[in-house]
C-alpha atoms as a PDB file:
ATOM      1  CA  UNK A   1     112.041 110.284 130.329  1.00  0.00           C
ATOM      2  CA  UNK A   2     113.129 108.038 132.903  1.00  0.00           C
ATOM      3  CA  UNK A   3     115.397 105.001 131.876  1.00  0.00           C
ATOM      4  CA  UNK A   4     116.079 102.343 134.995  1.00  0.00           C
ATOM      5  CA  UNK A   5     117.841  99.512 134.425  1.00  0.00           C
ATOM      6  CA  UNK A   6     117.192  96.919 137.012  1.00  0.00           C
ATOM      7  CA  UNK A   7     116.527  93.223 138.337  1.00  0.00           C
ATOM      8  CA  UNK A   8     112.788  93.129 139.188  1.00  0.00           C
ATOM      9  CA  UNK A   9     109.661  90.850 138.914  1.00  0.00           C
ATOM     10  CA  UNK A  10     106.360  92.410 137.738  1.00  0.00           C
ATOM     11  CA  UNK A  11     103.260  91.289 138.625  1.00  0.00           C
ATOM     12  CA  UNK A  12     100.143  92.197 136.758  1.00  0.00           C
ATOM     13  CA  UNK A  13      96.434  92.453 138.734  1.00  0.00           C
ATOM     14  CA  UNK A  14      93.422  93.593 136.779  1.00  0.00           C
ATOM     15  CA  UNK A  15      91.030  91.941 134.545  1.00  0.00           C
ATOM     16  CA  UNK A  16      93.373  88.732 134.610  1.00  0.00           C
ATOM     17  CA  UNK A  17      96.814  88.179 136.512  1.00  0.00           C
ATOM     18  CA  UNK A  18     100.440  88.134 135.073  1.00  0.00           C
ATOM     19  CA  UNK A  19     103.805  87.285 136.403  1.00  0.00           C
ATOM     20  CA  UNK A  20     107.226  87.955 134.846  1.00  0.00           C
ATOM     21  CA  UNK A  21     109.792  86.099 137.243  1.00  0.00           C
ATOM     22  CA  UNK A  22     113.003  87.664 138.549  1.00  0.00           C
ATOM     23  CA  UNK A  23     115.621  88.885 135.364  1.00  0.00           C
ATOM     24  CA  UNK A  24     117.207  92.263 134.460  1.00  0.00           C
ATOM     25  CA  UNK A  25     114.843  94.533 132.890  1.00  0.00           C
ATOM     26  CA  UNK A  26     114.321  98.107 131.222  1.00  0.00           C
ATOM     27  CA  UNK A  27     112.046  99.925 132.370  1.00  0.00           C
ATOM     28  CA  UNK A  28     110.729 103.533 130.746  1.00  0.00           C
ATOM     29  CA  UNK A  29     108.660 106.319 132.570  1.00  0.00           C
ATOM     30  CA  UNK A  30     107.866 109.009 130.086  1.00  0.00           C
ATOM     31  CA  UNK A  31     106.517 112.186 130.603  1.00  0.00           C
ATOM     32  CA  UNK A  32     103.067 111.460 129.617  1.00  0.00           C
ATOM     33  CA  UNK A  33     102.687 109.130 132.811  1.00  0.00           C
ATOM     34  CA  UNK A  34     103.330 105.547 131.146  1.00  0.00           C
ATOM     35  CA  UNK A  35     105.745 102.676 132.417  1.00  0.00           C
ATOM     36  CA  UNK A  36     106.721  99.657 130.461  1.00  0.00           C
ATOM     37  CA  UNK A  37     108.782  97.433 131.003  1.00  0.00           C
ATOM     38  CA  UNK A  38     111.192  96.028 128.653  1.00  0.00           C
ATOM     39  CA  UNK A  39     113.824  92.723 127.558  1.00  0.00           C
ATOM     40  CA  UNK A  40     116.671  92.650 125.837  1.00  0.00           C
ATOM     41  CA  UNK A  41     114.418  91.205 122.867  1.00  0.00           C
ATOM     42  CA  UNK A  42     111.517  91.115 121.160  1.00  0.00           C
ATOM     43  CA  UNK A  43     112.119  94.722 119.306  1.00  0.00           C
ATOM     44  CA  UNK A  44     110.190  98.012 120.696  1.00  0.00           C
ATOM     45  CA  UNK A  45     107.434  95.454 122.422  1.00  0.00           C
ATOM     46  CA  UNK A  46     107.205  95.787 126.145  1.00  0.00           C
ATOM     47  CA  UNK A  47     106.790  92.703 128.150  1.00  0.00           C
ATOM     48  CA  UNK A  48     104.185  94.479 130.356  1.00  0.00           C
ATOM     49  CA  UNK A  49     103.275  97.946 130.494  1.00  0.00           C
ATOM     50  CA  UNK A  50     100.513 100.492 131.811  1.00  0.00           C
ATOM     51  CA  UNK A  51      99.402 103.230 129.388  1.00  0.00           C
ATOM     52  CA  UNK A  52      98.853 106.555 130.870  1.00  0.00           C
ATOM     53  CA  UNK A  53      96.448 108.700 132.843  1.00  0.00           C
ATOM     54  CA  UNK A  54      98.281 106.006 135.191  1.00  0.00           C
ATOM     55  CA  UNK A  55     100.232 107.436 138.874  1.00  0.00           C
ATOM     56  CA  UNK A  56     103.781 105.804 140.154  1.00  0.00           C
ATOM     57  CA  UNK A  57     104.058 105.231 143.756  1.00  0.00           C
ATOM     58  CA  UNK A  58     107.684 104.484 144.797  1.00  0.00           C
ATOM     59  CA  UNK A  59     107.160 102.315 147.963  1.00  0.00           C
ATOM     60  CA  UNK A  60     109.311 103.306 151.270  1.00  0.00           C
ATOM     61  CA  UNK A  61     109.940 102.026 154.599  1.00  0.00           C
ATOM     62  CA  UNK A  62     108.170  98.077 154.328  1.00  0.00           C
ATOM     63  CA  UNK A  63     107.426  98.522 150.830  1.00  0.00           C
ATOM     64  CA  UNK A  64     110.855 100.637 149.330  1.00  0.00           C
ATOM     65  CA  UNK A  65     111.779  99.386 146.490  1.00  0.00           C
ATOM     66  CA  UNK A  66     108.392  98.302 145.119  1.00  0.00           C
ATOM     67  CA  UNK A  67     106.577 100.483 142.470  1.00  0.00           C
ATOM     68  CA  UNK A  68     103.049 100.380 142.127  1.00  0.00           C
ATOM     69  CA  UNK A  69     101.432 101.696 138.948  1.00  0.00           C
ATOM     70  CA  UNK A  70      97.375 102.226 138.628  1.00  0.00           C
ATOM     71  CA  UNK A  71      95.021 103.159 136.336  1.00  0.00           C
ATOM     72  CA  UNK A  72      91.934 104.789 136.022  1.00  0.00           C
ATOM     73  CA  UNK A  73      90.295 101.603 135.885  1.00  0.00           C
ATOM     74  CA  UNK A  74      92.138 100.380 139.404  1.00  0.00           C
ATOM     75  CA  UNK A  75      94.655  97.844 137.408  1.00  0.00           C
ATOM     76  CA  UNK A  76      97.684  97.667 139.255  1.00  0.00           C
ATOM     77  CA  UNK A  77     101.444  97.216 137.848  1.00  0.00           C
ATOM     78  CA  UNK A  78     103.553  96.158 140.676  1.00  0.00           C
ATOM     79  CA  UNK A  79     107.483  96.268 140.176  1.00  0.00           C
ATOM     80  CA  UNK A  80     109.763  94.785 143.271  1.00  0.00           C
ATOM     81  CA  UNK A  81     113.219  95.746 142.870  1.00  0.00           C
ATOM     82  CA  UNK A  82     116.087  93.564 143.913  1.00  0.00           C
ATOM     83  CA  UNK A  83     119.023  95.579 141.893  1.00  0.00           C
ATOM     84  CA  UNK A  84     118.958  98.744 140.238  1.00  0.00           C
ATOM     85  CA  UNK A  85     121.510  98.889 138.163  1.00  0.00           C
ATOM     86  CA  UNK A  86     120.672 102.289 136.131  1.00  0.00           C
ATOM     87  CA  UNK A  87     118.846 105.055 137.060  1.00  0.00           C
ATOM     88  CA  UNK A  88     118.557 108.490 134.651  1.00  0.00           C
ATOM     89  CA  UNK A  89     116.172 110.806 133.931  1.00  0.00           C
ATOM     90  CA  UNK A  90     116.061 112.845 130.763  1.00  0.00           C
ATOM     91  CA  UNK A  91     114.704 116.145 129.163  1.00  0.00           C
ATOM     92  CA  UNK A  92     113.708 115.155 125.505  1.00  0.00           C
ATOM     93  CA  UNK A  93     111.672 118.109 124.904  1.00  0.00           C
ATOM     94  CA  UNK A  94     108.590 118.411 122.542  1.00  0.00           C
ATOM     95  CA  UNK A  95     109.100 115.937 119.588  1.00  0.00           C
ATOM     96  CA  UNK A  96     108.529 117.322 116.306  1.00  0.00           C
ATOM     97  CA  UNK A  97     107.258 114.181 115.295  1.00  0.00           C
ATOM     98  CA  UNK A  98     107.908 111.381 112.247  1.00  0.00           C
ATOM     99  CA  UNK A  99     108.374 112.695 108.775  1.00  0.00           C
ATOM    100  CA  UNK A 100     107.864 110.044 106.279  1.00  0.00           C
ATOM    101  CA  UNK A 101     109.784 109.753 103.078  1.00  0.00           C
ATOM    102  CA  UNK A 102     107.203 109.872 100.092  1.00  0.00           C
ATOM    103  CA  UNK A 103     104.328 111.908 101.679  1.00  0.00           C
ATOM    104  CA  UNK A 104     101.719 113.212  99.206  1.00  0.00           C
ATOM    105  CA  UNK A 105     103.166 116.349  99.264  1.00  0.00           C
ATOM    106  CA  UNK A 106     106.459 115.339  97.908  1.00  0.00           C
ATOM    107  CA  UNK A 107     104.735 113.279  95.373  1.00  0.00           C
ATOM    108  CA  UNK A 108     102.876 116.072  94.043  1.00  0.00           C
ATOM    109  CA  UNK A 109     105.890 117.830  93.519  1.00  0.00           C
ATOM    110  CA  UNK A 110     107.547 114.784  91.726  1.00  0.00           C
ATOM    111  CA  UNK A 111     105.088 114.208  89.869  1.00  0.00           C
ATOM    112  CA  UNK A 112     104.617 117.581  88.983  1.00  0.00           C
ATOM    113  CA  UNK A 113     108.147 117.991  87.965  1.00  0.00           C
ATOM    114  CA  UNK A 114     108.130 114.798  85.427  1.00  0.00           C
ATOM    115  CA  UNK A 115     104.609 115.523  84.581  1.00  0.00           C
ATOM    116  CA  UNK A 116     105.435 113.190  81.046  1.00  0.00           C
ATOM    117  CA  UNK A 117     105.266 109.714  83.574  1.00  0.00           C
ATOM    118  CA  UNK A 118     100.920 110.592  83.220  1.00  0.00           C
ATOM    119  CA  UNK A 119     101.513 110.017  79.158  1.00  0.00           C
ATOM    120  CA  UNK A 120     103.402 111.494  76.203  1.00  0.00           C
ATOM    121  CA  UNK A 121     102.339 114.783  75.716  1.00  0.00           C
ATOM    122  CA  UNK A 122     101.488 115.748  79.488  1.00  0.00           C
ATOM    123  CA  UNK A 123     102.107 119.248  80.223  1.00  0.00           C
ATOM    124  CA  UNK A 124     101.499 120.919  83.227  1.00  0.00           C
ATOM    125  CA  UNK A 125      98.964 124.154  84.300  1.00  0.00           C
ATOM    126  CA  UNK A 126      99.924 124.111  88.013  1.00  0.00           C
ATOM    127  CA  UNK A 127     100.213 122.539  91.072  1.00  0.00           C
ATOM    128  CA  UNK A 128      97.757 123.576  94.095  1.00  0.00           C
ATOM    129  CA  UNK A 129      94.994 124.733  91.772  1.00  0.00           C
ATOM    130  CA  UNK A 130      92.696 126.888  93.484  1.00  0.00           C
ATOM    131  CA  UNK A 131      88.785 125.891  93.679  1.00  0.00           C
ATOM    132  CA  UNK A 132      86.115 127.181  96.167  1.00  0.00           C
ATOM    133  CA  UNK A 133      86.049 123.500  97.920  1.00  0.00           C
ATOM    134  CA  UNK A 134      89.863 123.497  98.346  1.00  0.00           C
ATOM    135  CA  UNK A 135      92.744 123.058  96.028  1.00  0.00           C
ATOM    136  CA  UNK A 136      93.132 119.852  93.192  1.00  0.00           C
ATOM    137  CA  UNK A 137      96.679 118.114  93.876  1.00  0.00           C
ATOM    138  CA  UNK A 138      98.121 118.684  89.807  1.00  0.00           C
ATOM    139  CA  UNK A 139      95.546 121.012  86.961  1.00  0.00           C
ATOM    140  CA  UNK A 140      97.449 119.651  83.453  1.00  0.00           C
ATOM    141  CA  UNK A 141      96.704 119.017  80.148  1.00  0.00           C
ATOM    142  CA  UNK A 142      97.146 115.726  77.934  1.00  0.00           C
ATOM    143  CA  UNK A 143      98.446 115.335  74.721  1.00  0.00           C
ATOM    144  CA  UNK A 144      95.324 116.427  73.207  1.00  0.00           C
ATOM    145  CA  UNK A 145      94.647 119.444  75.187  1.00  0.00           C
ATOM    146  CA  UNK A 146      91.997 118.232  77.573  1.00  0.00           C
ATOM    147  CA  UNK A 147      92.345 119.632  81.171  1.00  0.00           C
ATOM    148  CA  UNK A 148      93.074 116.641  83.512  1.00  0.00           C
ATOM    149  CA  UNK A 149      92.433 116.770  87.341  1.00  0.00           C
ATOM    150  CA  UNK A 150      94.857 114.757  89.505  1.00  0.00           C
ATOM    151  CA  UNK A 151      93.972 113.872  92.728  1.00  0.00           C
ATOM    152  CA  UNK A 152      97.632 112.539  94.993  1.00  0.00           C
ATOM    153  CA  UNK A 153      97.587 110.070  98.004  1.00  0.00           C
ATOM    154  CA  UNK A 154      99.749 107.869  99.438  1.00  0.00           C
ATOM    155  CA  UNK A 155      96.972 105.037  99.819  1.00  0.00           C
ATOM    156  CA  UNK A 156      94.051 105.959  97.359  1.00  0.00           C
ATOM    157  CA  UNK A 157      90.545 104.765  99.458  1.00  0.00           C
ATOM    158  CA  UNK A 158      87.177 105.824  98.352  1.00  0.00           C
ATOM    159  CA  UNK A 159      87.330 108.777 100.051  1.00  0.00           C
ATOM    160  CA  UNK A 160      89.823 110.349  97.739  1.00  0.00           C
ATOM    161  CA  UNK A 161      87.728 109.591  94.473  1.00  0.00           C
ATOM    162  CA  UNK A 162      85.146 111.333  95.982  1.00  0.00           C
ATOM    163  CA  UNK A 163      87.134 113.846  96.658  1.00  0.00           C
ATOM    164  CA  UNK A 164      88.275 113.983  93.011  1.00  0.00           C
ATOM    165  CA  UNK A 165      84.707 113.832  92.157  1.00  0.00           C
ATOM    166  CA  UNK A 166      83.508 117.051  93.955  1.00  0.00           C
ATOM    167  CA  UNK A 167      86.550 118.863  92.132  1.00  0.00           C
ATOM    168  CA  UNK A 168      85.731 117.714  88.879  1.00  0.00           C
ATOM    169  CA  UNK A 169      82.365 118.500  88.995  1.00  0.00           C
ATOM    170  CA  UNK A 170      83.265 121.867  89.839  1.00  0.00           C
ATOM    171  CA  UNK A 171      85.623 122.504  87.402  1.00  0.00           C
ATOM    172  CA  UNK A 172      83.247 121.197  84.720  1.00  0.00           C
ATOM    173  CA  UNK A 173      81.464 124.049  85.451  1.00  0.00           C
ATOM    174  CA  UNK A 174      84.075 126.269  83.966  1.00  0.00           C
ATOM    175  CA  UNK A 175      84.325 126.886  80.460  1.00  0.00           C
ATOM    176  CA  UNK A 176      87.463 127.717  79.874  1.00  0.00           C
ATOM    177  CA  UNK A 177      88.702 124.394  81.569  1.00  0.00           C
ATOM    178  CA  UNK A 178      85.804 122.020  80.501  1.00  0.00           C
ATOM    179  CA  UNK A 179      85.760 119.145  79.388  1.00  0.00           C
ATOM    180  CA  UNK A 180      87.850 118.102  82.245  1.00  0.00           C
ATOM    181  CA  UNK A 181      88.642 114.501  83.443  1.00  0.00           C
ATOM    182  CA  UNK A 182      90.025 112.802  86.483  1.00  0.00           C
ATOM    183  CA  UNK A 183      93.305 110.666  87.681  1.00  0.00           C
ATOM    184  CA  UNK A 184      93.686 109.410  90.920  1.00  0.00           C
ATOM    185  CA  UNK A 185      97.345 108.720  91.703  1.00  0.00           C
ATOM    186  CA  UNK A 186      98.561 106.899  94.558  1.00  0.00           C
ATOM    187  CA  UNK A 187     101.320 104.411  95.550  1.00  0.00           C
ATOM    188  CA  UNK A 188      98.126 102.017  96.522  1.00  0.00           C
ATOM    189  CA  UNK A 189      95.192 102.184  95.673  1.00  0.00           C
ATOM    190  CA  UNK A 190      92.367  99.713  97.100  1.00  0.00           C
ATOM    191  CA  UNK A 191      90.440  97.421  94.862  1.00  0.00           C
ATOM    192  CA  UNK A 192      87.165  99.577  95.782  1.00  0.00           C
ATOM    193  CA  UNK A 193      88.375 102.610  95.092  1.00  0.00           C
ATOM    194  CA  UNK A 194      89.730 101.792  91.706  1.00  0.00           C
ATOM    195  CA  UNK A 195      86.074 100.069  91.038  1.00  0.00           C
ATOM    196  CA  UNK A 196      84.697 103.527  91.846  1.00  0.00           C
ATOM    197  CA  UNK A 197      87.014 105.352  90.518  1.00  0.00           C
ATOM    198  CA  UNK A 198      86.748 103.306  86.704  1.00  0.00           C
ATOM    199  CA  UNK A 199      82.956 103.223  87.129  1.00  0.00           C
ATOM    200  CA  UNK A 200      83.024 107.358  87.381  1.00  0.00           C
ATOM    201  CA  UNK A 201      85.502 107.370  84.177  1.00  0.00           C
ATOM    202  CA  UNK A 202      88.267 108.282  86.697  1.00  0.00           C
ATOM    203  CA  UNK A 203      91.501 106.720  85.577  1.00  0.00           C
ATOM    204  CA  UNK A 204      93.931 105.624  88.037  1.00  0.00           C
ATOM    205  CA  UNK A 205      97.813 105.221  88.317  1.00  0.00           C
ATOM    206  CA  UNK A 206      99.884 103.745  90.724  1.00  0.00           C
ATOM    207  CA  UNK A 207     103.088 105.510  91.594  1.00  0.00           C
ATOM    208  CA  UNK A 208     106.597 104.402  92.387  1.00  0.00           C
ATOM    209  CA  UNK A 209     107.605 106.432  94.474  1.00  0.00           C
ATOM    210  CA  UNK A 210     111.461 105.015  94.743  1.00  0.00           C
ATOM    211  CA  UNK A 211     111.262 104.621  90.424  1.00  0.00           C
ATOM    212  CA  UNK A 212     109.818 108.452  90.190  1.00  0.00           C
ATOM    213  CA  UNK A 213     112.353 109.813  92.485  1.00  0.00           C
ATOM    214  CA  UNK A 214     115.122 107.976  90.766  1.00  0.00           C
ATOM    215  CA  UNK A 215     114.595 109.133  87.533  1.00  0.00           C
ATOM    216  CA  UNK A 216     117.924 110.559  86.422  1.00  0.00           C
ATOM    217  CA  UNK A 217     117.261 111.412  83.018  1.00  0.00           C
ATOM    218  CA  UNK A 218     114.339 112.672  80.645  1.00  0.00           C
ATOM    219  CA  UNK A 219     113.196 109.424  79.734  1.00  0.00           C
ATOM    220  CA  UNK A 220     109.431 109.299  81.732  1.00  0.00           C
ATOM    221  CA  UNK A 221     107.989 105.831  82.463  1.00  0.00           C
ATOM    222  CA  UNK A 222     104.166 105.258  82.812  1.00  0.00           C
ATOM    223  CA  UNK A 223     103.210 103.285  86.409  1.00  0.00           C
END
């Protein structure tokens, strides 16, 4: 990545024109080919910027100190320099991307831990159970012994209750598990999908993630 701190003007020219006057910007080429060109404001927004496959021609002779930045389409980002203040360029290596706090996988094994915050009576049969269309998030049993199904998202859409569905349907099929019914679990789950889900005799339950996690002692709350 390339971080230059200067006093420029940008102009724009493409399907409409754009001018930002003279001021001290930041401006970031990274590795992937895009420039953008930043204030000291308005959070990670660029004021302008060119998303890559893009080129950067550094102007010389007549034209040093102008940068000229095009697209595949022919849209042109032209940078004039007045003052460069900064100029580094840095290795960052491959990033190893954003992990988020509360995935589904860490749910699943919250959830599977305090198993009780389902209902009184909830014991578990295992996490990860095996079927021949892919594993079901949570295999446990309720209070009265029926086998319950628990499908785990982060934001439960219709696509997961189908999901659910195909498992269940499949594990009906097995004797020494049927009768088995569904719950789809998720921190959100869309009006829709809780209309499908209720009109398949799928329950659903919304989980706190912060509340789960926090849990400190054996008393289990229902979400």
């Amino acid at each position: 990545m390339r971080l230059v701190i200067a006093r420029c003007s940008v102009d724009y020219a493409g399907r409409l024109t754009a001018h930002l006057p003279s001021a001290p910007r930041l401006i970031l080429v990274k590795a992937d080919g895009s420039v953008s060109i930043h204030a000291d404001d308005r959070a990670y927004k660029p004021l302008n910027w060119m998303s890559p496959p893009c080129t950067l021609k550094e102007g010389t002779g007549d034209d040093e100190g102008v940068w000229t930045v095009v697209n595949k389409a022919g849209e042109k980002l032209i940078i004039t320099m007045e003052e460069i203040l900064h100029d580094s360029t840095h290795e960052l290596g491959v990033d190893p991307g954003l992990i988020k706090d509360g995935v589904e996988a860490h749910l699943q094994e919250l959830l599977a831990d305090r198993i009780e915050t389902l209902g009184e009576g909830y014991t578990l049969i295992r996490r990860e159970y095996p079927t021949a269309i892919g594993p079901v998030d949570i295999l446990c049993r309720d209070a009265d012994g029926q086998t319950v199904a628990v499908e785990i998202k982060r934001r439960g859409e219709i696509d997961g209750v189908e999901q659910l569905t195909r498992y269940l349907d499949l594990l009906n099929r097995d004797p020494h598990l049927a009768p088995v019914r569904g719950i789809f679990a998720a921190q959100e789950i869309k009006p829709q999908a809780r209309v499908l889900a209720t009109d398949r005799g799928i329950g659903c339950q919304v989980l706190d993630y912060d509340a789960l996690r926090g849990i400190e002692d054996d008393k289990l709350r229902l979400f």
